[in-house]
ModelCIF file with pLDDT and N, C-alpha, C, O atoms, coordinates in Angstrom:
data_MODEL
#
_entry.id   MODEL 
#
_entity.id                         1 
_entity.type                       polymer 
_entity.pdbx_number_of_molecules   1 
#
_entity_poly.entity_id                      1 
_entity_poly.type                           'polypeptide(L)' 
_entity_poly.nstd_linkage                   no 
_entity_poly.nstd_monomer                   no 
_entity_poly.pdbx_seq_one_letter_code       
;(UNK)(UNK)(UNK)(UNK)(UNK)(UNK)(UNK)(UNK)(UNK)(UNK)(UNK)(UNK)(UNK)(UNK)(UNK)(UNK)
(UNK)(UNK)(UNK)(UNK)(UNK)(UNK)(UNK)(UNK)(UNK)(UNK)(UNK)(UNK)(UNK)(UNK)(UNK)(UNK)
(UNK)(UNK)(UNK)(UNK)(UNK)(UNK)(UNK)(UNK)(UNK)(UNK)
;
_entity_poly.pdbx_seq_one_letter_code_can   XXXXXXXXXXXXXXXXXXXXXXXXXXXXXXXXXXXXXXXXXX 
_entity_poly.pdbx_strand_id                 A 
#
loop_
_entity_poly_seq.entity_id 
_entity_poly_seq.num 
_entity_poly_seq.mon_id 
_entity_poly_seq.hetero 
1 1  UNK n 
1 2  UNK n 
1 3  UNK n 
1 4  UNK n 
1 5  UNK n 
1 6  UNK n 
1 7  UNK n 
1 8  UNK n 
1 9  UNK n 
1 10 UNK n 
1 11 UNK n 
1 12 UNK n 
1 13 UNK n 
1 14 UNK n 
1 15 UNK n 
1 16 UNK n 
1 17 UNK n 
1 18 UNK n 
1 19 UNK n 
1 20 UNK n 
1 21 UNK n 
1 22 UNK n 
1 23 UNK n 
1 24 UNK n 
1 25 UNK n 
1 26 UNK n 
1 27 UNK n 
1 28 UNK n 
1 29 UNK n 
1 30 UNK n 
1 31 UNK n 
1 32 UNK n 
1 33 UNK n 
1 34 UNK n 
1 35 UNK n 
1 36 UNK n 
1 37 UNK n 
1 38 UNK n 
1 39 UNK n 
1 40 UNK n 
1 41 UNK n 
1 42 UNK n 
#
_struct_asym.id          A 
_struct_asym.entity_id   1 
#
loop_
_ma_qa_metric.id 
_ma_qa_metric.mode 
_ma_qa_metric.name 
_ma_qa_metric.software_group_id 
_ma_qa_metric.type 
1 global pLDDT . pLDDT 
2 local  pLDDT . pLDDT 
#
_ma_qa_metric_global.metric_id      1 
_ma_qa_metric_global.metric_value   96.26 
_ma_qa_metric_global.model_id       1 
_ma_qa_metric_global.ordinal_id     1 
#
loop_
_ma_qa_metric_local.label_asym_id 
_ma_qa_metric_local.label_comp_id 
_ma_qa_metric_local.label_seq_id 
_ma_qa_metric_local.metric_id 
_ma_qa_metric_local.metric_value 
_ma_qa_metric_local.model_id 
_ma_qa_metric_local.ordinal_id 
A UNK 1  2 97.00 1 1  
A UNK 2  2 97.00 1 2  
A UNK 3  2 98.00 1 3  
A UNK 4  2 98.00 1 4  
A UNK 5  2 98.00 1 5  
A UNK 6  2 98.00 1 6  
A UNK 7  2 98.00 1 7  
A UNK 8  2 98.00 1 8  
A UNK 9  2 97.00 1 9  
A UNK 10 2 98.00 1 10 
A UNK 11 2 98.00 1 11 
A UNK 12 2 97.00 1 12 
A UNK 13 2 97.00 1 13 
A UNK 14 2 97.00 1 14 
A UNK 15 2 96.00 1 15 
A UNK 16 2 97.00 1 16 
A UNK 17 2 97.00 1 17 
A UNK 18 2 97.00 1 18 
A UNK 19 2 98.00 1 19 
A UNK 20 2 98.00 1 20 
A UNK 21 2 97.00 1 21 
A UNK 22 2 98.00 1 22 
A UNK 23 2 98.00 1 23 
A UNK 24 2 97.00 1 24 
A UNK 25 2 96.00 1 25 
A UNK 26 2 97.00 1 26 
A UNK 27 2 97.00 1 27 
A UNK 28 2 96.00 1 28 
A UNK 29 2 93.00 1 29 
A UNK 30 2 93.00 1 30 
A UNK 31 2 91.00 1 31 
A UNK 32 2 92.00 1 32 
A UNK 33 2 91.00 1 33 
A UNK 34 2 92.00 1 34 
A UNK 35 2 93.00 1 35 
A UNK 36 2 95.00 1 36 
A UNK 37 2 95.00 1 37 
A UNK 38 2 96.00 1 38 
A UNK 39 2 97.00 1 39 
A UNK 40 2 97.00 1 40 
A UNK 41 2 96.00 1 41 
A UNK 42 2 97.00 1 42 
#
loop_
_atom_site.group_PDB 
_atom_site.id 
_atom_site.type_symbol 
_atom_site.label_atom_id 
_atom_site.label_alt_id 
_atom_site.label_comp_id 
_atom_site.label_asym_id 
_atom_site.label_entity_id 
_atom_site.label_seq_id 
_atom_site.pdbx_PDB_ins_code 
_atom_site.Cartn_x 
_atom_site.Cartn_y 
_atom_site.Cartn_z 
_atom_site.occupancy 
_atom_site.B_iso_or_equiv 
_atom_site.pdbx_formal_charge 
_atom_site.auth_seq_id 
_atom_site.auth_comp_id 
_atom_site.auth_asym_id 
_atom_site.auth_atom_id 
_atom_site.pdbx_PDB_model_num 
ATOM 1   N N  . UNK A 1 1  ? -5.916  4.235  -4.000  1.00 97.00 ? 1  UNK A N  1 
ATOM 2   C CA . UNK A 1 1  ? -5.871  4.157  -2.547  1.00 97.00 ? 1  UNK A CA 1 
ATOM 3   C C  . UNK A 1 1  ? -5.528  5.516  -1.947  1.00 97.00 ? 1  UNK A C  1 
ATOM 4   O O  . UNK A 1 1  ? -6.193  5.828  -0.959  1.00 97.00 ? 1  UNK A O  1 
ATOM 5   N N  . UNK A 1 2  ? -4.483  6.496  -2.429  1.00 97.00 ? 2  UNK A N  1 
ATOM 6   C CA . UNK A 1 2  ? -4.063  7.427  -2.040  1.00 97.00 ? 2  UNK A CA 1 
ATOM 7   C C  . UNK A 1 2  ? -5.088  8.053  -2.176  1.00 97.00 ? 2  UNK A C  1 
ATOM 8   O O  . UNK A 1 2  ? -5.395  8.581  -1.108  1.00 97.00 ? 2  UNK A O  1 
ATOM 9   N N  . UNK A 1 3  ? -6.000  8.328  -3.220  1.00 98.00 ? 3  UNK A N  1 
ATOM 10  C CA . UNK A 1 3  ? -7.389  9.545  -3.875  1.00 98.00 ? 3  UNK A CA 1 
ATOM 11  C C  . UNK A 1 3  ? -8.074  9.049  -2.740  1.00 98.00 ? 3  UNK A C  1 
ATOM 12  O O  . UNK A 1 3  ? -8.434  9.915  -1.943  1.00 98.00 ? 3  UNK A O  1 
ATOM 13  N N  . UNK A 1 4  ? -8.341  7.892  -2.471  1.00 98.00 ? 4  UNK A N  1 
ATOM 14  C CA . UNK A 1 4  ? -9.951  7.608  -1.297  1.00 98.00 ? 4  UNK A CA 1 
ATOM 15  C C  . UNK A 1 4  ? -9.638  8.148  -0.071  1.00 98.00 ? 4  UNK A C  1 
ATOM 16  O O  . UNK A 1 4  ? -10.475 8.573  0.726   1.00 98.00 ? 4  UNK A O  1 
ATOM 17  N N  . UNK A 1 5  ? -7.670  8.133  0.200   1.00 98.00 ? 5  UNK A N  1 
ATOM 18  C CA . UNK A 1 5  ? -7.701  8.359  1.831   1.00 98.00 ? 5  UNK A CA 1 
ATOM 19  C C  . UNK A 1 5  ? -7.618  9.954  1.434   1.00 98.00 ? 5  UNK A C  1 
ATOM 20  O O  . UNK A 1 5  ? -8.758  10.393 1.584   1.00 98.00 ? 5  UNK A O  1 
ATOM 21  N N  . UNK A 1 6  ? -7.037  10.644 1.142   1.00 98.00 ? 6  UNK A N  1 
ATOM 22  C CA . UNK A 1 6  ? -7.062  11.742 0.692   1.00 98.00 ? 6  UNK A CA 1 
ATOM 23  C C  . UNK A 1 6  ? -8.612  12.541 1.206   1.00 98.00 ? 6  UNK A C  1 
ATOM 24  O O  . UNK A 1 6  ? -8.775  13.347 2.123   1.00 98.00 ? 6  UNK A O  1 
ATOM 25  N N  . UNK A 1 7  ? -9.722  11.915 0.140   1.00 98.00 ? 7  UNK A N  1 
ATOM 26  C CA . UNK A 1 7  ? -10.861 12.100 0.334   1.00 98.00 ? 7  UNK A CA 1 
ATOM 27  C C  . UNK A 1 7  ? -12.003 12.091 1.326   1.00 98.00 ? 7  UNK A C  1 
ATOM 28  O O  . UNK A 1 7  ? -13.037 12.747 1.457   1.00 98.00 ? 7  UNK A O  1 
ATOM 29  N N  . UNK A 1 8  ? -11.171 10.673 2.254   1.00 98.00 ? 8  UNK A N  1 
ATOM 30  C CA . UNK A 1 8  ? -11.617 10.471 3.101   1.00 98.00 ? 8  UNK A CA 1 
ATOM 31  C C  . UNK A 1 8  ? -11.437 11.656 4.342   1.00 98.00 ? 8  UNK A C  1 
ATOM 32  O O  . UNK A 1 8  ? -12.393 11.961 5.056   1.00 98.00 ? 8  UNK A O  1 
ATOM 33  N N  . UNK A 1 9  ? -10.237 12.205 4.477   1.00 97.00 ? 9  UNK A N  1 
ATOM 34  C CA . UNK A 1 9  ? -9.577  13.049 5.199   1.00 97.00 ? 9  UNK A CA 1 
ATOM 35  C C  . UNK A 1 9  ? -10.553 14.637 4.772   1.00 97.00 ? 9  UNK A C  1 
ATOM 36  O O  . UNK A 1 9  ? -11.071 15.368 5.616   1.00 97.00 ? 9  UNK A O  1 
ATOM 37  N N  . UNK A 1 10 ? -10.587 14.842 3.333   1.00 98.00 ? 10 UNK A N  1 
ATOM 38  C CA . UNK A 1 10 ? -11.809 15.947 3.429   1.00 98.00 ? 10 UNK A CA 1 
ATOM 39  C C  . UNK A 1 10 ? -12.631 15.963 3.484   1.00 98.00 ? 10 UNK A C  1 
ATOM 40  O O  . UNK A 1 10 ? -13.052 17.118 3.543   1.00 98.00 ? 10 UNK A O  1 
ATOM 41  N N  . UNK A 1 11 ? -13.634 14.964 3.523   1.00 98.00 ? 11 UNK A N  1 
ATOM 42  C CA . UNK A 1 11 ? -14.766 14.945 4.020   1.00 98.00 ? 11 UNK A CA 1 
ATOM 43  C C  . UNK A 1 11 ? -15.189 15.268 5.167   1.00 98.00 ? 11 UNK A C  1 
ATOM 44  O O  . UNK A 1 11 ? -16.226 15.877 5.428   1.00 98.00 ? 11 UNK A O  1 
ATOM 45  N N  . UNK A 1 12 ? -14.182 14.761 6.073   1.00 97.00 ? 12 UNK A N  1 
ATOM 46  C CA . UNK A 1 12 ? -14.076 14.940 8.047   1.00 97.00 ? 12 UNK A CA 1 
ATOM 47  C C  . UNK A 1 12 ? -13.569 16.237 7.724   1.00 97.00 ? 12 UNK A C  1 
ATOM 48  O O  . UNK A 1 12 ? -13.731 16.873 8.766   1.00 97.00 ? 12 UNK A O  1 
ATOM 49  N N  . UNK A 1 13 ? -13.026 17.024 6.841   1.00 97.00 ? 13 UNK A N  1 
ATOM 50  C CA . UNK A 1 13 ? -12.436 18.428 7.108   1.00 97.00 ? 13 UNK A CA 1 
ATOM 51  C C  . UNK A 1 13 ? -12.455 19.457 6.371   1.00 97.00 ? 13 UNK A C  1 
ATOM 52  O O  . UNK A 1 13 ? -11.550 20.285 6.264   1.00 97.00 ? 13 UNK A O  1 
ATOM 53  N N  . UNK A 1 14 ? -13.632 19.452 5.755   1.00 97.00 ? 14 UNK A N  1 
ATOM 54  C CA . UNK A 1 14 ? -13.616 20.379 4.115   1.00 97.00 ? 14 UNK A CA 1 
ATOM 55  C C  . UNK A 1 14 ? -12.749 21.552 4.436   1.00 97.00 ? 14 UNK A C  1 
ATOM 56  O O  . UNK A 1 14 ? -12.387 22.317 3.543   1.00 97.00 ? 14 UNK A O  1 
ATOM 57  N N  . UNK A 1 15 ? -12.414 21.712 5.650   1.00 96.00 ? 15 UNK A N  1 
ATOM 58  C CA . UNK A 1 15 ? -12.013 23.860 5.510   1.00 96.00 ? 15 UNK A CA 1 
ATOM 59  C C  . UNK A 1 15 ? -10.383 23.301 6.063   1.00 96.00 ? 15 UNK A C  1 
ATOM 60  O O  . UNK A 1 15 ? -9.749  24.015 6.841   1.00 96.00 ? 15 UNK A O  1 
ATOM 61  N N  . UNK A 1 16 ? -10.053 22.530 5.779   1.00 97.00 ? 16 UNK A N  1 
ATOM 62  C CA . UNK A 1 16 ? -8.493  22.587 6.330   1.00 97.00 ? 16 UNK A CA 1 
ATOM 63  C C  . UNK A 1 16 ? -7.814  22.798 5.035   1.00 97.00 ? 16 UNK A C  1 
ATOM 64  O O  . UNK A 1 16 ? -7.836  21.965 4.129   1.00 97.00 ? 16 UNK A O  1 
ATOM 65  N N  . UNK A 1 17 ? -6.970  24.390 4.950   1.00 97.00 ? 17 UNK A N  1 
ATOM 66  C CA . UNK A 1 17 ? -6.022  24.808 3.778   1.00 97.00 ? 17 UNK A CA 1 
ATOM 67  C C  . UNK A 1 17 ? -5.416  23.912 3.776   1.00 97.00 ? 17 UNK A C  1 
ATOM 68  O O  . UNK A 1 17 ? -5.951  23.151 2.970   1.00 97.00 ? 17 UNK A O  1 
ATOM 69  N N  . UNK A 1 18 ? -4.092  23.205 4.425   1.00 97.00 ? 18 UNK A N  1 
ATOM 70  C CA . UNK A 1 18 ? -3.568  22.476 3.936   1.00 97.00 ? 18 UNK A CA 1 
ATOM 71  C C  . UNK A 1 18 ? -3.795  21.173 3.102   1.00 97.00 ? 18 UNK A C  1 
ATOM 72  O O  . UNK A 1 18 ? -2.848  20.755 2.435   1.00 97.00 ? 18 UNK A O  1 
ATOM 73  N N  . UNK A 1 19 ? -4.981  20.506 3.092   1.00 98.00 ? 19 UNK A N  1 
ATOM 74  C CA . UNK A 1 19 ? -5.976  19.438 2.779   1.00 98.00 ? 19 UNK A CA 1 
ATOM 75  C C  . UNK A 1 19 ? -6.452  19.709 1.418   1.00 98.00 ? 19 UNK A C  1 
ATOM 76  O O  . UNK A 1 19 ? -6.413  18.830 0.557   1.00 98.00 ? 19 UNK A O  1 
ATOM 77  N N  . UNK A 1 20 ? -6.891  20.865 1.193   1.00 98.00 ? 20 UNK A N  1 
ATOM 78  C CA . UNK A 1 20 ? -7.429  21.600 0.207   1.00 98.00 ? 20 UNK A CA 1 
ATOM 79  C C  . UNK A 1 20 ? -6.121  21.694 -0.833  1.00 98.00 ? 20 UNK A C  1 
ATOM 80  O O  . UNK A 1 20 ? -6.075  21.305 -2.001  1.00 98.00 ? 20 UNK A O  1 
ATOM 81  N N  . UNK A 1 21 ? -5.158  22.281 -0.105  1.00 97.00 ? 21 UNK A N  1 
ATOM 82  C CA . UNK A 1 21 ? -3.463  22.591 -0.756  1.00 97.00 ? 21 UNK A CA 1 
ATOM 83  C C  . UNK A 1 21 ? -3.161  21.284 -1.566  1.00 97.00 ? 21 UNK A C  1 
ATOM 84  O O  . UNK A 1 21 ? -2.972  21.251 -2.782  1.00 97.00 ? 21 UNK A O  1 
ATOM 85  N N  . UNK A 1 22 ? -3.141  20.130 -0.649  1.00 98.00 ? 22 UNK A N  1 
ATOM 86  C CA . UNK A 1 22 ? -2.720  18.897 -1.438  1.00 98.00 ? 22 UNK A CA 1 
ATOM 87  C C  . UNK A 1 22 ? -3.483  18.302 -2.449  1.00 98.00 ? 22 UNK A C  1 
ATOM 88  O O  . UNK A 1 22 ? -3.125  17.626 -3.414  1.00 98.00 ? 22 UNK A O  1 
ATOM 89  N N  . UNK A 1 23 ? -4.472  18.621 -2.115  1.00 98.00 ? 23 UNK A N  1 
ATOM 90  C CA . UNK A 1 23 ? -5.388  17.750 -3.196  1.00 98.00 ? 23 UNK A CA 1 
ATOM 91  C C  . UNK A 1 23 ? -5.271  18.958 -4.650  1.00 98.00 ? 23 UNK A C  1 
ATOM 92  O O  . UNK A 1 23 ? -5.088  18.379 -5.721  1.00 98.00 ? 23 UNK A O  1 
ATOM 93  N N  . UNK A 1 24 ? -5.352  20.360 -4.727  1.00 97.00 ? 24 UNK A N  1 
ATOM 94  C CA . UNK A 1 24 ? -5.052  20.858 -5.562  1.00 97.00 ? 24 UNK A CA 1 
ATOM 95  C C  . UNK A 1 24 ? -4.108  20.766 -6.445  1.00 97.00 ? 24 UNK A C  1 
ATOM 96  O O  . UNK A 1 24 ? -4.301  20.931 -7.649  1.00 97.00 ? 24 UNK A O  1 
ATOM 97  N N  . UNK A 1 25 ? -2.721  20.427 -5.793  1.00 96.00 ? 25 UNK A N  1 
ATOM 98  C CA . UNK A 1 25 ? -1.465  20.617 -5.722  1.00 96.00 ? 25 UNK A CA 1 
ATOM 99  C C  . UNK A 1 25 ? -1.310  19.194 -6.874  1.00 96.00 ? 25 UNK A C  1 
ATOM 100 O O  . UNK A 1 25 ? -0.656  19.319 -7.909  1.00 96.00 ? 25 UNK A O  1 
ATOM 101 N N  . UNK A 1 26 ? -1.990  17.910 -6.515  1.00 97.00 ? 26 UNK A N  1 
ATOM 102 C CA . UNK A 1 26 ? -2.358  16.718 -7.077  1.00 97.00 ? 26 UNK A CA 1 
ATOM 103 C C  . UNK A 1 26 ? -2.983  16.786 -8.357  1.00 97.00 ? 26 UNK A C  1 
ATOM 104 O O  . UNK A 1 26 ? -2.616  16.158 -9.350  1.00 97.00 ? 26 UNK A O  1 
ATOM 105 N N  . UNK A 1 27 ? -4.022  17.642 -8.284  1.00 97.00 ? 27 UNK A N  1 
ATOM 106 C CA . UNK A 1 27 ? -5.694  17.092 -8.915  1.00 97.00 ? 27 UNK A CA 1 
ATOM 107 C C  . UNK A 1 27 ? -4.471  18.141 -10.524 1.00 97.00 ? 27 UNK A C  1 
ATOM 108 O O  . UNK A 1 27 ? -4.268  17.609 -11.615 1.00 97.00 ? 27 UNK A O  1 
ATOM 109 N N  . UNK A 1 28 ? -4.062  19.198 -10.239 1.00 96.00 ? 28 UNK A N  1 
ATOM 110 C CA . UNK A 1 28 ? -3.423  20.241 -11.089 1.00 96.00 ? 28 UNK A CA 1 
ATOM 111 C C  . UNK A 1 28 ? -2.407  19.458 -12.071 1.00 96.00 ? 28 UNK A C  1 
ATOM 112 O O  . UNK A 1 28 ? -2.098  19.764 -13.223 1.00 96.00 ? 28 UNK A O  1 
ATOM 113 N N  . UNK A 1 29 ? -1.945  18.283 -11.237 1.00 93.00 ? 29 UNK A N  1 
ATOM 114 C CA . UNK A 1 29 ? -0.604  18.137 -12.147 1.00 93.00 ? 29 UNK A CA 1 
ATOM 115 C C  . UNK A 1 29 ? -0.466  16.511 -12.340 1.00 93.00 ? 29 UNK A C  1 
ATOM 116 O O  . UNK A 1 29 ? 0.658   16.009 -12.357 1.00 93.00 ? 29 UNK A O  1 
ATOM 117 N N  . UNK A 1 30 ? -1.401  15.872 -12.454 1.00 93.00 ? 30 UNK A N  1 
ATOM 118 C CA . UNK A 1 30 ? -2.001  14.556 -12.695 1.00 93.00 ? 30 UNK A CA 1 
ATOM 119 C C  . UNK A 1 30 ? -2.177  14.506 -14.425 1.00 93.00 ? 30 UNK A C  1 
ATOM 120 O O  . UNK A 1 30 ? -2.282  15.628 -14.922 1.00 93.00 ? 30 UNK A O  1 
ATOM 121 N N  . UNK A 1 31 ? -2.202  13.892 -14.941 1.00 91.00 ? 31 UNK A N  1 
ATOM 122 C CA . UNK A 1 31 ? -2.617  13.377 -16.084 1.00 91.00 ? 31 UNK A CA 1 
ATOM 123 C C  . UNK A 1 31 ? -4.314  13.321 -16.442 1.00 91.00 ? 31 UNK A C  1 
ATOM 124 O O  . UNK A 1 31 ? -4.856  12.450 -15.761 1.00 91.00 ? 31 UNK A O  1 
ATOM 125 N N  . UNK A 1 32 ? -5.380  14.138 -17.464 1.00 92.00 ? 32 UNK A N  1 
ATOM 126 C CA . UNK A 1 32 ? -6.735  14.090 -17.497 1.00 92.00 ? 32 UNK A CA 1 
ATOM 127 C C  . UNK A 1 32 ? -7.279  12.909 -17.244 1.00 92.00 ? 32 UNK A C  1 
ATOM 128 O O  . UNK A 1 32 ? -8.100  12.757 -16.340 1.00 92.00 ? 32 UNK A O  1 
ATOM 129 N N  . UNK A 1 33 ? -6.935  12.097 -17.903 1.00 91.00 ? 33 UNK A N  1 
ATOM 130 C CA . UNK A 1 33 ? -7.429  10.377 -18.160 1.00 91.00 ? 33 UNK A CA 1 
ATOM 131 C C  . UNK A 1 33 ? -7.593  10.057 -16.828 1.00 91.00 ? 33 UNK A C  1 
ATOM 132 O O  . UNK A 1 33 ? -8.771  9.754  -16.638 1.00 91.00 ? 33 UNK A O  1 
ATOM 133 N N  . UNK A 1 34 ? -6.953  9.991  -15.855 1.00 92.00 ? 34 UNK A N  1 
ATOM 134 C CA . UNK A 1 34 ? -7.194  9.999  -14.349 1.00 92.00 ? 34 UNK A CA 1 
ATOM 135 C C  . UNK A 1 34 ? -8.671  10.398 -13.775 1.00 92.00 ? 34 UNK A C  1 
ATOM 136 O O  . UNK A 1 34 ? -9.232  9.878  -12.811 1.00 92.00 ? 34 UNK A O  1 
ATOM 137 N N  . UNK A 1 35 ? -8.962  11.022 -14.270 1.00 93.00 ? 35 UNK A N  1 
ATOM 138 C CA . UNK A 1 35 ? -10.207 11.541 -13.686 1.00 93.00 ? 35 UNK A CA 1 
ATOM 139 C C  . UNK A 1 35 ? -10.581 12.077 -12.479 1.00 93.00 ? 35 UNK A C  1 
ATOM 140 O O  . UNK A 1 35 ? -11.712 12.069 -11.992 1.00 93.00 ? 35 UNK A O  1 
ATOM 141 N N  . UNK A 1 36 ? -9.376  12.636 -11.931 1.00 95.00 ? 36 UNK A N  1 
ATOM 142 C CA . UNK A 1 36 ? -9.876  13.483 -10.318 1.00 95.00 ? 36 UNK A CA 1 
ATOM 143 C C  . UNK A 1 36 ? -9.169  14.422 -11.026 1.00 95.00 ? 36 UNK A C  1 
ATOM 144 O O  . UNK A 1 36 ? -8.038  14.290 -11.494 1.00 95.00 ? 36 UNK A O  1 
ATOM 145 N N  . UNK A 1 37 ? -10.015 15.541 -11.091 1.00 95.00 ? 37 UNK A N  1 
ATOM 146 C CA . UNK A 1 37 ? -10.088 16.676 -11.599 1.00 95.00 ? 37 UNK A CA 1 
ATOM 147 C C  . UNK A 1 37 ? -10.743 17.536 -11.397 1.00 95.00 ? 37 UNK A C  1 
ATOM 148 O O  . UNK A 1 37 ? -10.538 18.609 -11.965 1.00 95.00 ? 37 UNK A O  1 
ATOM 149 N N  . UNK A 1 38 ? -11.702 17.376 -10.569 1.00 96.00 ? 38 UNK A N  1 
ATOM 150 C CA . UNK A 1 38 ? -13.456 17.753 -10.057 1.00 96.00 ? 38 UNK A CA 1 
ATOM 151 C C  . UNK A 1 38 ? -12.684 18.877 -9.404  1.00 96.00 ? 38 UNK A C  1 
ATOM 152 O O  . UNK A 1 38 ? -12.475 19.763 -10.233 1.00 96.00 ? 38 UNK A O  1 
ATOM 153 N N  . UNK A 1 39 ? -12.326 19.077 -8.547  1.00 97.00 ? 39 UNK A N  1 
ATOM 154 C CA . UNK A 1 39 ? -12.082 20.486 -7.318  1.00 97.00 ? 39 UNK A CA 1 
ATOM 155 C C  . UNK A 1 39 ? -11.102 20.776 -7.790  1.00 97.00 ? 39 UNK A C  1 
ATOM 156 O O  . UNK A 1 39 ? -10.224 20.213 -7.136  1.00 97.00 ? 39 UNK A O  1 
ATOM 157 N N  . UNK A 1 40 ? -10.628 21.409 -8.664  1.00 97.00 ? 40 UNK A N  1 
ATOM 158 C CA . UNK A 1 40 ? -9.572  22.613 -9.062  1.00 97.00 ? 40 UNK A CA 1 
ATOM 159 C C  . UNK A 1 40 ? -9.645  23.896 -8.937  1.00 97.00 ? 40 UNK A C  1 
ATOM 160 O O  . UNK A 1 40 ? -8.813  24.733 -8.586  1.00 97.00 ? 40 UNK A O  1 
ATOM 161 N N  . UNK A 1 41 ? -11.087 23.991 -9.369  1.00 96.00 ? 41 UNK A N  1 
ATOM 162 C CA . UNK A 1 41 ? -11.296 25.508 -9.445  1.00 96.00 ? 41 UNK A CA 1 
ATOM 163 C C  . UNK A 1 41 ? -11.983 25.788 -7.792  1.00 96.00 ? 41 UNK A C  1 
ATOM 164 O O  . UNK A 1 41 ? -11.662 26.771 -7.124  1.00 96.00 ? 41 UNK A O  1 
ATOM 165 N N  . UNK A 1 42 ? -13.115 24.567 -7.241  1.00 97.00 ? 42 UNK A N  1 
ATOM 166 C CA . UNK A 1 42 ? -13.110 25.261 -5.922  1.00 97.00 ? 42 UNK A CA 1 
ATOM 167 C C  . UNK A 1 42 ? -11.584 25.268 -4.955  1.00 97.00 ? 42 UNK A C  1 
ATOM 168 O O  . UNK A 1 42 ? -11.549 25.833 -3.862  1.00 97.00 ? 42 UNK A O  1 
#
């Protein structure tokens, strides 16, 4: 639920740093098996 609203929120906003910040901040220090992992490096 948290990943979709998250997602949902960048979609309406791809260029907001802070948006970008959290989901990095997440996607970095999550467990692999999870599988949101996709945008790290962008």
């Amino acid at each position: 639920d948290g990943r979709d609203r998250l997602e949902k929120e960048l979609k309406s906003n791809p260029n907001n740093v802070e948006l970008r910040f959290i989901r990095l901040s997440i996607q970095y220090h999550i467990p692999k098996y999870l599988g949101y992992h996709n945008h790290i490096e962008s």
